[in-house]
Protein backbone atom coordinates (compact mmCIF):
# COMPACT_ATOMS: atom_id res chain seq x y z
CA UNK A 1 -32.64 63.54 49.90
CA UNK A 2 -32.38 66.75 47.78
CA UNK A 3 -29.22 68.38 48.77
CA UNK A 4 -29.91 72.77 49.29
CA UNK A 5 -26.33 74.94 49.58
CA UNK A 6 -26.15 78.08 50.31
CA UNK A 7 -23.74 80.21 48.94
CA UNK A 8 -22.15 84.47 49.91
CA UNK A 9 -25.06 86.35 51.90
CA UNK A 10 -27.36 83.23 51.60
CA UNK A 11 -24.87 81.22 53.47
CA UNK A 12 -24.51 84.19 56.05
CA UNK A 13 -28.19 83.94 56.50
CA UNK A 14 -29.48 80.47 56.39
CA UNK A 15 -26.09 78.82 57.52
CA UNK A 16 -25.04 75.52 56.33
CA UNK A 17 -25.87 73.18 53.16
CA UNK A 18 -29.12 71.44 54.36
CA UNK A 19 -30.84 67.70 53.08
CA UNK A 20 -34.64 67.85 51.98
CA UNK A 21 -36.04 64.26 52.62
CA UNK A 22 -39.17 63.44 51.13
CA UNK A 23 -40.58 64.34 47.50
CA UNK A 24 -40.89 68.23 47.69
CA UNK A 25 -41.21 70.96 44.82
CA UNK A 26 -39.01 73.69 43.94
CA UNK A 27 -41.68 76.17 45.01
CA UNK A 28 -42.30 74.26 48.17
CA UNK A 29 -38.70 74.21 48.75
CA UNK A 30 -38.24 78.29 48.54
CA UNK A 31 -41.32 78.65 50.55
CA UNK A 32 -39.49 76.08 53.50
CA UNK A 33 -36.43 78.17 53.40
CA UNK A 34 -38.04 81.14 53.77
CA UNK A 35 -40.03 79.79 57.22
CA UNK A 36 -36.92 78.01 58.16
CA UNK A 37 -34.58 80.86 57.49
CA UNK A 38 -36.47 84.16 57.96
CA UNK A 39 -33.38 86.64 57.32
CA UNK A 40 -32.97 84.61 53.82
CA UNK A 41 -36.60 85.82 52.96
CA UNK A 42 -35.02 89.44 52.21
CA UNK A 43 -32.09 87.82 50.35
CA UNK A 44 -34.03 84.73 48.18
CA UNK A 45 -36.07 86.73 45.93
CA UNK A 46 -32.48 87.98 44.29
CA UNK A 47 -30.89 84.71 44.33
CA UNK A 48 -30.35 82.67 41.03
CA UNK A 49 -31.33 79.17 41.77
CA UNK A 50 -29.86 76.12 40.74
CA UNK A 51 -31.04 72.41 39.85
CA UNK A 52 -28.23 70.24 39.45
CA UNK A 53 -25.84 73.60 37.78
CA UNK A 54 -29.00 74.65 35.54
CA UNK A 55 -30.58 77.87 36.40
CA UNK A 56 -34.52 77.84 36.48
CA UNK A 57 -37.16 79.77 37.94
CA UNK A 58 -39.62 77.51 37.19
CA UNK A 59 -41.67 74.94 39.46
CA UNK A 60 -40.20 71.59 39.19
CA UNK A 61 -40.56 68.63 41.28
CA UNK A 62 -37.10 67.75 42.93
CA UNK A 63 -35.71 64.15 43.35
CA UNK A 64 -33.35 62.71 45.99
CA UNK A 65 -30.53 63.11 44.29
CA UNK A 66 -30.97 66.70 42.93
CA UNK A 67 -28.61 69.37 44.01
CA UNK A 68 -30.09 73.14 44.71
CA UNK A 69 -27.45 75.67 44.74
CA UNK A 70 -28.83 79.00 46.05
CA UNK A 71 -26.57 82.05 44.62
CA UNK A 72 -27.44 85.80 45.78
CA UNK A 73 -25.85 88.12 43.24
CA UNK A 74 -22.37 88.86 43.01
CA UNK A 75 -20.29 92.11 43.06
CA UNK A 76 -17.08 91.79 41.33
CA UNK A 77 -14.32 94.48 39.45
C-alpha cells in the first residue's frame, strides 16, 4: 500500500495520512484525493508533491511501499 500524508492546510482539509492499496498512478492518485477530499481540490494544485522525499510533478506509477508527502506552501519570517 502506497502511504499519502498530508501535511499544514492539506492536513486541515483532507485529515489524516491515508493507505492506497492496489497499483495506482501519481495522476490517478491526485485525481482520488481530489473526489475523496473536495476542500483539498482548492489547496492541491499549490502543493509540492513528494515520492519517497523527491519532488516531481510528473506521472509515475506508485508502488506499495512508496511514500507521498503532500506539502501546500509555506509562510515563514
Amino acid at each position: 500500500m502506497a502511504t499519502v500524508r498530508y501535511f499544514a492546510g492539506a492536513a486541515d482539509a483532507a485529515g489524516a495520512e491515508e493507505e492506497i492499496r492496489g497499483e495506482v498512478t501519481l495522476d490517478a492518485l491526485r485525481a482520488a484525493i481530489v473526489r475523496d477530499h473536495e476542500r483539498l481540490g482548492f489547496v492541491l494544485p499549490r502543493c509540492a508533491v513528494l515520492v519517497n522525499g523527491e519532488r516531481t510533478d510528473a506521472d509515475m506509477p506508485l508502488s506499495e511501499s512508496d511514500v507521498v508527502d503532500i506539502l501546500p506552501p509555506f509562510a515563514g519570517g
